[in-house]
C-alpha atoms as a PDB file:
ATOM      1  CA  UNK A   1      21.024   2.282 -10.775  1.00  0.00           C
ATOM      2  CA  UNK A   2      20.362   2.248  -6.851  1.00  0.00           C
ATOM      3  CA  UNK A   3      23.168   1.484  -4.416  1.00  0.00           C
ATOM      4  CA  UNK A   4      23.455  -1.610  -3.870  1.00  0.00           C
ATOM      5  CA  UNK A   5      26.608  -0.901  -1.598  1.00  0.00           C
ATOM      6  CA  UNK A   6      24.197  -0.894   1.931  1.00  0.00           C
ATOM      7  CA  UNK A   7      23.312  -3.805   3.486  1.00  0.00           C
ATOM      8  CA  UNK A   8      19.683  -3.940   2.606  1.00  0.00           C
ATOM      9  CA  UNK A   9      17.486  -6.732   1.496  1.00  0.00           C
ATOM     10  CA  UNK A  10      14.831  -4.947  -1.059  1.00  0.00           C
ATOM     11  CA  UNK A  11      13.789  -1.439  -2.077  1.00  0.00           C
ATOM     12  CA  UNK A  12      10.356   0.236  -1.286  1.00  0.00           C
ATOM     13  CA  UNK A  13       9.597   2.889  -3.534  1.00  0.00           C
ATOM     14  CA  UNK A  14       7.655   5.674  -2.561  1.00  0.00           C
ATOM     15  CA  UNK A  15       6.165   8.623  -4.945  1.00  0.00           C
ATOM     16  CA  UNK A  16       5.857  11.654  -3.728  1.00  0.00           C
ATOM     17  CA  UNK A  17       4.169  15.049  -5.392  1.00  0.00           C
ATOM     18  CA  UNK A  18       3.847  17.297  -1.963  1.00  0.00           C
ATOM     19  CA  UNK A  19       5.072  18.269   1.732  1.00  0.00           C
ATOM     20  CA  UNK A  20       1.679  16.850   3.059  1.00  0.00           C
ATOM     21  CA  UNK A  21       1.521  13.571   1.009  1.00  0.00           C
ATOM     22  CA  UNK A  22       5.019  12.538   1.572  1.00  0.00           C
ATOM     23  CA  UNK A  23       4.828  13.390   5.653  1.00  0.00           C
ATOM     24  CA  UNK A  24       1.679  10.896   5.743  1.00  0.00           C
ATOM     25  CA  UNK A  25       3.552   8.315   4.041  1.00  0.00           C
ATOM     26  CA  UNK A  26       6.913   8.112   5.230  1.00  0.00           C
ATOM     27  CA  UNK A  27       6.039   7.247   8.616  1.00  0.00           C
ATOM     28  CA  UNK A  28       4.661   3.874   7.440  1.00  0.00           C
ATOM     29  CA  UNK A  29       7.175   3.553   4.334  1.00  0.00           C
ATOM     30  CA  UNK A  30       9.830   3.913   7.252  1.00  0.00           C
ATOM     31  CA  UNK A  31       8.116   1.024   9.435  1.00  0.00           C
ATOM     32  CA  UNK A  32       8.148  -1.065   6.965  1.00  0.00           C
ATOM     33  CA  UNK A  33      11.964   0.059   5.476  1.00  0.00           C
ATOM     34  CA  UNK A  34      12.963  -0.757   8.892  1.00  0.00           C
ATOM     35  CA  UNK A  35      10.998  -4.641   9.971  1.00  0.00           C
ATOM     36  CA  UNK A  36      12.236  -6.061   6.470  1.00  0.00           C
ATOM     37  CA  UNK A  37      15.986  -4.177   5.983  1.00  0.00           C
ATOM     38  CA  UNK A  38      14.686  -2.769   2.675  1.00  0.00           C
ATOM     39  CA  UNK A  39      16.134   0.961   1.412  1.00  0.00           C
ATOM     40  CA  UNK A  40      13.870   3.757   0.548  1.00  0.00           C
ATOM     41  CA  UNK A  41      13.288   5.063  -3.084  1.00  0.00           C
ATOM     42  CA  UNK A  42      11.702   8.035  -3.289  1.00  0.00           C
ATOM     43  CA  UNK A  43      10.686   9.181  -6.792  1.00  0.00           C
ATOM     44  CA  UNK A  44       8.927  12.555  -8.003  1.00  0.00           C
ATOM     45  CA  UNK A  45       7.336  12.114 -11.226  1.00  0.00           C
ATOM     46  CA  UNK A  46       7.163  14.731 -12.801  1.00  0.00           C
ATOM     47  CA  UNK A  47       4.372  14.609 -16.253  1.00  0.00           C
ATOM     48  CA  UNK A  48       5.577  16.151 -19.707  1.00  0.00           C
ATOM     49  CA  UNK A  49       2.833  16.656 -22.254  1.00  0.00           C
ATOM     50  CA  UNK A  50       3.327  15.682 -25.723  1.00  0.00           C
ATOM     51  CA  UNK A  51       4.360  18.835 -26.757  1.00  0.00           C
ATOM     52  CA  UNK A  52       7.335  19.349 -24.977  1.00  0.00           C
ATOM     53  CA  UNK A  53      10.627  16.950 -24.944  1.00  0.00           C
ATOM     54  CA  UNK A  54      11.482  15.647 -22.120  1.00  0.00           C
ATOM     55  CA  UNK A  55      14.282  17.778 -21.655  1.00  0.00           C
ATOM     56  CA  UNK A  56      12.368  20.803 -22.149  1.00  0.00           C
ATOM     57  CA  UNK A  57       9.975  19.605 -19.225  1.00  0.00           C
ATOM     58  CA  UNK A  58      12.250  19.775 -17.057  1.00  0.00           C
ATOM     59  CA  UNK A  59      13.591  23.294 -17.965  1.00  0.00           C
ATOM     60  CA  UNK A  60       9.637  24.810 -18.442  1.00  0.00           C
ATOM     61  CA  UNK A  61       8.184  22.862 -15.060  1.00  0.00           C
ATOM     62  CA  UNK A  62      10.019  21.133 -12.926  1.00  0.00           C
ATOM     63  CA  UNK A  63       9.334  23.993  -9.731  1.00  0.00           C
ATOM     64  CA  UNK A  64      12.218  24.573  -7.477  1.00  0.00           C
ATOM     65  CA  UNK A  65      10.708  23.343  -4.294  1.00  0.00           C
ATOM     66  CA  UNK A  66      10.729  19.846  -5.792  1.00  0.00           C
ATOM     67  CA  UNK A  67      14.710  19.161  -5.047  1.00  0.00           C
ATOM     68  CA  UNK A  68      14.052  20.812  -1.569  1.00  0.00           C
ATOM     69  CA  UNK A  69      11.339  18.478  -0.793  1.00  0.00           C
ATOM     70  CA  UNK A  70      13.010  15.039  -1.933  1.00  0.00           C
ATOM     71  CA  UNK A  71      16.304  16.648  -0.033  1.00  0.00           C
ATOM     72  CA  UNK A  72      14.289  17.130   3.219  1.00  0.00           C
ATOM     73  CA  UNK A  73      12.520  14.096   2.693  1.00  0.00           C
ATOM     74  CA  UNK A  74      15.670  11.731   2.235  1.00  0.00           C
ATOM     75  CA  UNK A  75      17.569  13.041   5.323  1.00  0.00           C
ATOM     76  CA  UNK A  76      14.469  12.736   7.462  1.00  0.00           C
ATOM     77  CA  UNK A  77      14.688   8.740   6.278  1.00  0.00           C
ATOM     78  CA  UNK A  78      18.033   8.417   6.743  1.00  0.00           C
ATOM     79  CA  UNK A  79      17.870  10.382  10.186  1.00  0.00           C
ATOM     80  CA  UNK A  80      15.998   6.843  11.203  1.00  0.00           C
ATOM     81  CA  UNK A  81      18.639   4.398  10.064  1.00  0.00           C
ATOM     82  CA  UNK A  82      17.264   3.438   6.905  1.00  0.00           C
ATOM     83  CA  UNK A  83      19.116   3.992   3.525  1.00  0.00           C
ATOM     84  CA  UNK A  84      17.377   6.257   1.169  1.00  0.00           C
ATOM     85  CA  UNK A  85      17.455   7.732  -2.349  1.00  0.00           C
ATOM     86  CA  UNK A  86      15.453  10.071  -4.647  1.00  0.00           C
ATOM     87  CA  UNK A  87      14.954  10.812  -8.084  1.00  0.00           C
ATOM     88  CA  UNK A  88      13.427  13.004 -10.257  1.00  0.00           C
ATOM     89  CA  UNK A  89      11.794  11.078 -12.858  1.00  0.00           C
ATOM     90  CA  UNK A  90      10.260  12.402 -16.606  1.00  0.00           C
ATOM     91  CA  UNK A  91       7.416  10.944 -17.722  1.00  0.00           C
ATOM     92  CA  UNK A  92       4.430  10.994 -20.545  1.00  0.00           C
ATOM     93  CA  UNK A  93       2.266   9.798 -17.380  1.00  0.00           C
ATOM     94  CA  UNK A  94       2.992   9.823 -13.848  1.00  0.00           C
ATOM     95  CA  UNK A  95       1.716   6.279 -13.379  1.00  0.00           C
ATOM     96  CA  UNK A  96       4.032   5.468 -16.847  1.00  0.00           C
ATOM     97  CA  UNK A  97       6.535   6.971 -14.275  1.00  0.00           C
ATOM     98  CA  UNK A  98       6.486   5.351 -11.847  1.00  0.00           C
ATOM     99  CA  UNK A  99       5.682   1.683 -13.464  1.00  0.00           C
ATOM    100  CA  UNK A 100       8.714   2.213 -15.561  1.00  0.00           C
ATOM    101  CA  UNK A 101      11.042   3.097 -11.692  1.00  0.00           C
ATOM    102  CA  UNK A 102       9.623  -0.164 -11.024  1.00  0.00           C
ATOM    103  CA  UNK A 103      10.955  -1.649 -13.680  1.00  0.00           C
ATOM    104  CA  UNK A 104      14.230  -0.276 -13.943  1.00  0.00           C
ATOM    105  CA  UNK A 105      15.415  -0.176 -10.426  1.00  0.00           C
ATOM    106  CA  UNK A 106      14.567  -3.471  -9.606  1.00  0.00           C
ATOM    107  CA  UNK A 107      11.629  -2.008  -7.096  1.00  0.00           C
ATOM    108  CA  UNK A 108      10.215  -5.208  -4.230  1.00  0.00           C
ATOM    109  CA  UNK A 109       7.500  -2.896  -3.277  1.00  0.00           C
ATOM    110  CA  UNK A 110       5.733   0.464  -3.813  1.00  0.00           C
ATOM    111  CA  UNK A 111       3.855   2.512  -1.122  1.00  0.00           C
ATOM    112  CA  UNK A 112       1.100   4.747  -3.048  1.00  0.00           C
ATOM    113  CA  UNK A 113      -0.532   7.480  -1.082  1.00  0.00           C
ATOM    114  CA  UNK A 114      -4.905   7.892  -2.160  1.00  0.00           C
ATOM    115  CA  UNK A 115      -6.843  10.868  -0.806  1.00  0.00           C
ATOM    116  CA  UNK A 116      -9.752   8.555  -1.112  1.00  0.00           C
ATOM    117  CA  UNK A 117     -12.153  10.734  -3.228  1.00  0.00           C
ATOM    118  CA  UNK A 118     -15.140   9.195  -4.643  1.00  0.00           C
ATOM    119  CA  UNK A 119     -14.659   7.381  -7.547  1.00  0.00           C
ATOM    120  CA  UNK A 120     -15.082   8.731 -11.005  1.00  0.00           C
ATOM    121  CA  UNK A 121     -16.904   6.709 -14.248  1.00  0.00           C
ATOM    122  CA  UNK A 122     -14.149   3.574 -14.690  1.00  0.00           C
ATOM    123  CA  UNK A 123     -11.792   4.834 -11.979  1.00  0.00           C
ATOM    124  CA  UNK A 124     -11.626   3.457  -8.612  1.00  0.00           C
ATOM    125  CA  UNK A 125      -9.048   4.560  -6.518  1.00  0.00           C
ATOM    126  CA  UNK A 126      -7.731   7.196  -9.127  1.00  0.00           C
ATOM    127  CA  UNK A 127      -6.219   7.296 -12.403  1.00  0.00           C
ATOM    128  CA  UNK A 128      -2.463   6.691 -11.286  1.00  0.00           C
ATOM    129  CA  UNK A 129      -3.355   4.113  -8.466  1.00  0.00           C
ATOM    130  CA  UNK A 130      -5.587   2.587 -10.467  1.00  0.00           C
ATOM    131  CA  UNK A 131      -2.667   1.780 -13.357  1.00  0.00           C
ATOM    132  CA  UNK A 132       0.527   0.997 -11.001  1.00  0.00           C
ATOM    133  CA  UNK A 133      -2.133  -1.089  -9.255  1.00  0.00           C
ATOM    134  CA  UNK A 134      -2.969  -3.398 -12.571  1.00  0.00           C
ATOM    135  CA  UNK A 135       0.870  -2.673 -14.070  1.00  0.00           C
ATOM    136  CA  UNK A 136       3.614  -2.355 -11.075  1.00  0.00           C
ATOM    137  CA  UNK A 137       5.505  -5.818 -11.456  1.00  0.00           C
ATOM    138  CA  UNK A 138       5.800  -5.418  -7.357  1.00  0.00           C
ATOM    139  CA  UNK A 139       3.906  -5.646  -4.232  1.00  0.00           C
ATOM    140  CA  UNK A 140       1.744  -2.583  -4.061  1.00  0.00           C
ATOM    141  CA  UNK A 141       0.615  -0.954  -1.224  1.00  0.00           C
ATOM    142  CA  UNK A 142      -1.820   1.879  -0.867  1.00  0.00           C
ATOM    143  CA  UNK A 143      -2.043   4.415   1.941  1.00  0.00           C
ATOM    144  CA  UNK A 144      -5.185   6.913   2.384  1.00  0.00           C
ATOM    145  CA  UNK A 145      -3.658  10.151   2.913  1.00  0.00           C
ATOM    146  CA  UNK A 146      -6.595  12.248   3.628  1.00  0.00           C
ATOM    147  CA  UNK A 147      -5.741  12.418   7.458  1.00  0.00           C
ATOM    148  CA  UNK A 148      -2.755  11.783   9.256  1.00  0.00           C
ATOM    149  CA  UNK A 149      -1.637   8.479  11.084  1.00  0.00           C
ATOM    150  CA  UNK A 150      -1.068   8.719  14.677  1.00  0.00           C
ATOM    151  CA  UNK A 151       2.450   9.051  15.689  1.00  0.00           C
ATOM    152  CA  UNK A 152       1.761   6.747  18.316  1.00  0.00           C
ATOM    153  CA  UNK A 153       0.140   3.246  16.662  1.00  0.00           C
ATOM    154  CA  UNK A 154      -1.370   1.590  19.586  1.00  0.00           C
ATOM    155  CA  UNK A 155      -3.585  -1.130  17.464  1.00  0.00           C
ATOM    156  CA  UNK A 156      -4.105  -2.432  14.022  1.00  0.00           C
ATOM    157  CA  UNK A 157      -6.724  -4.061  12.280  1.00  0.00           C
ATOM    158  CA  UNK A 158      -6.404  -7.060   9.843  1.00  0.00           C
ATOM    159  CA  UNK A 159      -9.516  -8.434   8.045  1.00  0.00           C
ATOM    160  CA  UNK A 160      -8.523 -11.997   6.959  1.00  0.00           C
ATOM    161  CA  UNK A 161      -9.669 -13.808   4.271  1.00  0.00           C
ATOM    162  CA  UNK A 162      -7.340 -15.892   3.339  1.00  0.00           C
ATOM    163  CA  UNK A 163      -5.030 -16.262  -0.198  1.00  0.00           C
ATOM    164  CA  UNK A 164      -2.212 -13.829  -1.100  1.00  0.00           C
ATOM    165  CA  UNK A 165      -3.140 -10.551  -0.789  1.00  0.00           C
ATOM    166  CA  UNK A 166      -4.649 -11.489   2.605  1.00  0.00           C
ATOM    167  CA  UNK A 167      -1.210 -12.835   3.758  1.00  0.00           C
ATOM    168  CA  UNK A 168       0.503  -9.507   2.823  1.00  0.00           C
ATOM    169  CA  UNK A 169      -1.890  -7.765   4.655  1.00  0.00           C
ATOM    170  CA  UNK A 170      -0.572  -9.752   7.720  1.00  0.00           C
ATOM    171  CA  UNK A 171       3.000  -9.225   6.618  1.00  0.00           C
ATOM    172  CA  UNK A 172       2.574  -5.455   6.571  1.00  0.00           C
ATOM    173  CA  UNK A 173       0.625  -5.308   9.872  1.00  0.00           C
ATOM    174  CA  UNK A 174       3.145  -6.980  11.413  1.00  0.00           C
ATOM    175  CA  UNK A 175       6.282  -4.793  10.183  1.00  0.00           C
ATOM    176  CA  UNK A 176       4.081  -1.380  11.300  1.00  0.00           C
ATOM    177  CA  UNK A 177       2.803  -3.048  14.800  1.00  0.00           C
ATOM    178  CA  UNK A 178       6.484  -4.689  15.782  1.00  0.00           C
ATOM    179  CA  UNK A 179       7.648  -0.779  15.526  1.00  0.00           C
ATOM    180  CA  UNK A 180       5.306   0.548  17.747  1.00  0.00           C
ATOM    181  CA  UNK A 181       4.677  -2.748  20.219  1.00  0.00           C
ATOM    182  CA  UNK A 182       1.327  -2.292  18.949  1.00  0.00           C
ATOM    183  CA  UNK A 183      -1.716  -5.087  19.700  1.00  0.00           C
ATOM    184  CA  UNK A 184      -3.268  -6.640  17.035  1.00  0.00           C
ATOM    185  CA  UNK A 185      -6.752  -7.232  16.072  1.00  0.00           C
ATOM    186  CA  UNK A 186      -7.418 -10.209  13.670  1.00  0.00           C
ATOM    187  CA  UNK A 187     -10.998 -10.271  12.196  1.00  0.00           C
ATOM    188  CA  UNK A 188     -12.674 -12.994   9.762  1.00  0.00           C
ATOM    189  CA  UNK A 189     -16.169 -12.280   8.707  1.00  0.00           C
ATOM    190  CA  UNK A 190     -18.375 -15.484   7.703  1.00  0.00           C
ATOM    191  CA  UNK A 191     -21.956 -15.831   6.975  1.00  0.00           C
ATOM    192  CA  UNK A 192     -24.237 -17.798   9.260  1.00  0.00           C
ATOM    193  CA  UNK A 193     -24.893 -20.101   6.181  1.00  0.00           C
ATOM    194  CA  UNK A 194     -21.435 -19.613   4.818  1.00  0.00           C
ATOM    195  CA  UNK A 195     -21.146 -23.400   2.436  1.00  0.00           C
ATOM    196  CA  UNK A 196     -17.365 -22.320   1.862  1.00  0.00           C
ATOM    197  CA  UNK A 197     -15.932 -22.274   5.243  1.00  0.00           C
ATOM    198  CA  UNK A 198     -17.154 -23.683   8.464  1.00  0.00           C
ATOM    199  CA  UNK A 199     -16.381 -22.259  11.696  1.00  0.00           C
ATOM    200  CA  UNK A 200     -13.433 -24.883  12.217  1.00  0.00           C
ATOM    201  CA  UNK A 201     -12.194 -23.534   9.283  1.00  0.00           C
ATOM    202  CA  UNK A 202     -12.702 -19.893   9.770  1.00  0.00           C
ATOM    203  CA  UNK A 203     -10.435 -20.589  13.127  1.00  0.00           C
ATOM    204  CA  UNK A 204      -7.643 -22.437  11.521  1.00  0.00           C
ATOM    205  CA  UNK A 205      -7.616 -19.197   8.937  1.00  0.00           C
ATOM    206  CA  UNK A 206      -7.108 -16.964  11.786  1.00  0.00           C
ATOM    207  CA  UNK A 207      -4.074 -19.070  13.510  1.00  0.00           C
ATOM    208  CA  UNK A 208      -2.627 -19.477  10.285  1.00  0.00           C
ATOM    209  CA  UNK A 209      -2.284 -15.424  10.078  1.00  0.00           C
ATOM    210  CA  UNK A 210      -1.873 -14.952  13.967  1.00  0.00           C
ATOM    211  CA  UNK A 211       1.721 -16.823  13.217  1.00  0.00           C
ATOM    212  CA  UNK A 212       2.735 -14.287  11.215  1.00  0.00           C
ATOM    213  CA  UNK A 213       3.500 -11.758  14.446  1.00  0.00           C
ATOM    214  CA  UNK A 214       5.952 -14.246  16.620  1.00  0.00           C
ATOM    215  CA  UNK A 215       5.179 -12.542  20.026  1.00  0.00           C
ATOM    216  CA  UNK A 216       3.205  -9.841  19.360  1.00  0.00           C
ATOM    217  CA  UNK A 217      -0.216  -9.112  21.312  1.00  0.00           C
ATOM    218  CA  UNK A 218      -2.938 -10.599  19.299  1.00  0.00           C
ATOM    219  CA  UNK A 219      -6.855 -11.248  19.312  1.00  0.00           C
ATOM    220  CA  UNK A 220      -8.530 -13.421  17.086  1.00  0.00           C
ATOM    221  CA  UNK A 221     -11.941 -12.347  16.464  1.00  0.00           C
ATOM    222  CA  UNK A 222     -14.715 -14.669  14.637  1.00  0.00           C
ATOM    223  CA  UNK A 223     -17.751 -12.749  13.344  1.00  0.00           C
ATOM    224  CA  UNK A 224     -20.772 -13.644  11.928  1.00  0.00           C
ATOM    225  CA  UNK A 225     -22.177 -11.038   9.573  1.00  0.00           C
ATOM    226  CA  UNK A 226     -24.327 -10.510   5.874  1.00  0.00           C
ATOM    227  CA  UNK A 227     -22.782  -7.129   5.560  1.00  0.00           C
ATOM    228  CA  UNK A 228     -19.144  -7.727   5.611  1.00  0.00           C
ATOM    229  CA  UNK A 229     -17.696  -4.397   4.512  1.00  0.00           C
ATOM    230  CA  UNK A 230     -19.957  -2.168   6.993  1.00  0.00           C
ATOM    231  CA  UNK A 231     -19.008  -4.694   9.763  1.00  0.00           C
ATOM    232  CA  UNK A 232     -15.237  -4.230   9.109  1.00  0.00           C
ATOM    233  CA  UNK A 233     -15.350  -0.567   9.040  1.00  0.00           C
ATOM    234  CA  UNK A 234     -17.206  -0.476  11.966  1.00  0.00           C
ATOM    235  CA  UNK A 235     -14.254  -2.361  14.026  1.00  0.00           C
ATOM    236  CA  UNK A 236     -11.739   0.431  12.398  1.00  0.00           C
ATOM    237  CA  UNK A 237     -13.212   2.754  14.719  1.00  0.00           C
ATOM    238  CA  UNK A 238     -11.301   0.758  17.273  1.00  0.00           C
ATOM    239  CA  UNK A 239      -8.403   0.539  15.703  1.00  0.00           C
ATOM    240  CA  UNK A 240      -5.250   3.633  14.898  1.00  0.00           C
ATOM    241  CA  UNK A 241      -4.583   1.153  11.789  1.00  0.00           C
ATOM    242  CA  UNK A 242      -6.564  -0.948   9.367  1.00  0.00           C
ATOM    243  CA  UNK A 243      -4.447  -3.329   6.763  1.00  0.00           C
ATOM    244  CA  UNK A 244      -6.635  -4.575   4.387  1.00  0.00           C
ATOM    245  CA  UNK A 245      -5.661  -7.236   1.307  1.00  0.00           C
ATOM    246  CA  UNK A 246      -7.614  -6.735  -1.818  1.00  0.00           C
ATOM    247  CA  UNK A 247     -10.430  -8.535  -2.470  1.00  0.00           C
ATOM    248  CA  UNK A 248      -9.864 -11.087  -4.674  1.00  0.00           C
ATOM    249  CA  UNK A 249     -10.935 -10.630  -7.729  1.00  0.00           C
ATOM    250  CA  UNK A 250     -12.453  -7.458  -7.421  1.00  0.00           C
ATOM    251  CA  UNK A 251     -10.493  -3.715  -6.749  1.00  0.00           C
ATOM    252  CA  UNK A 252      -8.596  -4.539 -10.378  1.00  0.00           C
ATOM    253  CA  UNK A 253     -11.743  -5.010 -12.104  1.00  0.00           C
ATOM    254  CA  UNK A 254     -13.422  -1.663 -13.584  1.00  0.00           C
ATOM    255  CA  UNK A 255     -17.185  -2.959 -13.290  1.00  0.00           C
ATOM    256  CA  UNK A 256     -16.927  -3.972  -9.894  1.00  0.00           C
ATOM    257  CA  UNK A 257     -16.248  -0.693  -7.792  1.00  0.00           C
ATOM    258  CA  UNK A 258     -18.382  -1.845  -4.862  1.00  0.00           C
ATOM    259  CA  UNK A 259     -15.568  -4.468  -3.640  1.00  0.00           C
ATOM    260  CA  UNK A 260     -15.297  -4.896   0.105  1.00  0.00           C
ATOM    261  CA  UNK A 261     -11.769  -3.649  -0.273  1.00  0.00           C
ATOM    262  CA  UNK A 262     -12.720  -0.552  -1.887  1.00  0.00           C
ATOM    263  CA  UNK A 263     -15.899   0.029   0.429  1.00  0.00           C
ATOM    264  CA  UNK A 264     -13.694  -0.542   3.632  1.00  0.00           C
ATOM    265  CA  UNK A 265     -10.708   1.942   2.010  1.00  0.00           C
ATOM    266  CA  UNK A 266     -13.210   4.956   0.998  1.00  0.00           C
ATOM    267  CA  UNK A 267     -15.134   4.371   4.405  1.00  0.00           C
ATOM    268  CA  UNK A 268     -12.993   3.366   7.904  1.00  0.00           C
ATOM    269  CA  UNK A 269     -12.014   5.103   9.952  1.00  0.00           C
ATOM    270  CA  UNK A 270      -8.664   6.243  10.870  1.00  0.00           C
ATOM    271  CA  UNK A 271      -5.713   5.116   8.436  1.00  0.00           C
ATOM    272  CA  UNK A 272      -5.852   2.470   5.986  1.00  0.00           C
ATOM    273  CA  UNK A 273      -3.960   0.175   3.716  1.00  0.00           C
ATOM    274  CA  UNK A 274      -4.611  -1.393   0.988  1.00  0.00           C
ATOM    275  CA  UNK A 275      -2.317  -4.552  -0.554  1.00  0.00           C
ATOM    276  CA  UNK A 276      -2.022  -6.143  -3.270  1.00  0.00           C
ATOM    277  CA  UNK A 277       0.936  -8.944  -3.627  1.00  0.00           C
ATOM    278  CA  UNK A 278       2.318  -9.458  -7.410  1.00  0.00           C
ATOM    279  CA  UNK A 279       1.133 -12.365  -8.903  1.00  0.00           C
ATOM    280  CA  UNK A 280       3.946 -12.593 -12.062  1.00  0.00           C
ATOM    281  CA  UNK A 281       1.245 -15.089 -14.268  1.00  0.00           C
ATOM    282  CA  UNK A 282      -1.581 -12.344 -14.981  1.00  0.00           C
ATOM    283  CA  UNK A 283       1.646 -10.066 -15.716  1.00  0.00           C
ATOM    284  CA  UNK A 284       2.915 -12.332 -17.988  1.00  0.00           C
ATOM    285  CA  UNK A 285      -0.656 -13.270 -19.777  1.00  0.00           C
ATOM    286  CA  UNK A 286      -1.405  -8.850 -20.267  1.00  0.00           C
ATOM    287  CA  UNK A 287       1.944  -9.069 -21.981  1.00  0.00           C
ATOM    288  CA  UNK A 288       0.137 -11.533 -24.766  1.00  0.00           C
ATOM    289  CA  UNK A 289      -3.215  -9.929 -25.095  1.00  0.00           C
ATOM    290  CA  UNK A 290      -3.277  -7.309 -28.003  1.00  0.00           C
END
């Protein structure tokens, strides 16, 4: 088990394979370690085939850089004031791996790091994000990695559109933009003809999420637009940071790969999240289905 001994109130966990990957995502894994009082878990996963025990993984190809990087990697945590840990875990799978550090460590959150490659036939994000992303009994968050995030976060985007997932993306905005005094840009897309949502509406949406970041610099922005996911990822051009909740309904289901979530992710500019908050009742239902 983790140490509970710290005064902490949850644990992030954050798999790491490389130097790169793990210097792109500790920066926001420690923003966030640091706004909510949550230690850091950090977890290399390292994938056994069938072939070999578990045991014998480990002896055969675990490399020896891999204690020196979750060494370095801890002490560079801890070197901000936030309680850390690592692990090396052994799995048939690293998303198995890190689903099942989820599970047994009592994990409130996991930070995944996405180069944001084009997606494959029935993969959208990637093999391993796309599995702790339908199986991680946790909030998930994931970070594209393919460039780095400015040391220096001046502003960061948050496309609201209301329900759960859109609320975390406030949460997380918030934690990363209270580090770095950062302004924050709230945007809610509507068409013209919208039925759903009128513009009274559309506003009270956008107070609701502007109380999330007590007094923090924020401007609500109301946008009409037909093209919702080229609009947002034109604003990231303005922005160091874009936090983006996923769409509902959509980035979990195989057939629909042209989400605005997913479009926005692959696409912006600059760094982006994506979040999903766990909803324990579809976990509970895939639990019953054969």
């Amino acid at each position: 088990m983790l140490d509970e001994t710290s005064d902490t109130d949850g644990t992030l966990l954050v798999p790491i394979a490389n130097a790169e990957t793990v210097d792109r995502q500790l920066e926001t894994a420690i923003d966030i370690a640091t706004d909510r009082s949550y230690r850091i878990f950090l977890v290399y996963v390292l994938e056994v085939p069938p072939q070999l025990s578990l045991q014998d993984g480990r002896r055969y190809l675990l490399e020896d850089d891999v204690e020196k990087l979750l060494a370095e990697a801890t002490a560079r945590i801890e070197s901000r004031g936030v309680p850390a840990e690592s692990r090396i875990r052994l799995a048939r799978g690293v998303a198995r791996g890190i689903v099942g550090a989820v599970e047994k460590y009592d994990v409130d959150a996991v930070l995944m790091g996405w180069r944001g490659r084009p997606p494959r036939r029935d993969v959208i994000l990637g093999s391993h994000v796309d599995k702790v992303l339908r199986n991680a009994d946790c909030d998930v968050l994931v970070q594209r990695i393919k460039t780095p995030r400015p040391d220096d976060v001046d502003s960061v985007l948050v496309p609201v559109a209301g329900g759960p997932h859109s609320g975390f993306a406030a949460e997380t905005a918030a934690s990363i933009a209270r580090r770095h005094d950062a302004s924050v840009t709230l945007l809610h897309l509507r068409e013209s003809d919208d039925p759903d949502r009128s513009r009274e509406d559309a506003q009270a949406l956008l107070a609701e999420a502007a109380a999330e970041f007590d007094d923090l610099e924020v401007e609500r922005a109301l946008v009409e637009s037909e093209t919702v996911a080229g609009t947002i990822t034109d604003w990231t051009t303005r922005h160091d940071v874009t936090v983006l909740g996923v769409s509902r309904g959509g980035l979990l289901q195989r057939a629909l790969l042209g989400t605005v979530s997913e479009a926005v992710g692959r696409h912006a500019a600059g760094t982006v999240i994506l979040v999903k908050r766990y909803d324990p009742v579809p976990s509970r239902l895939r639990r019953l289905l054969p």
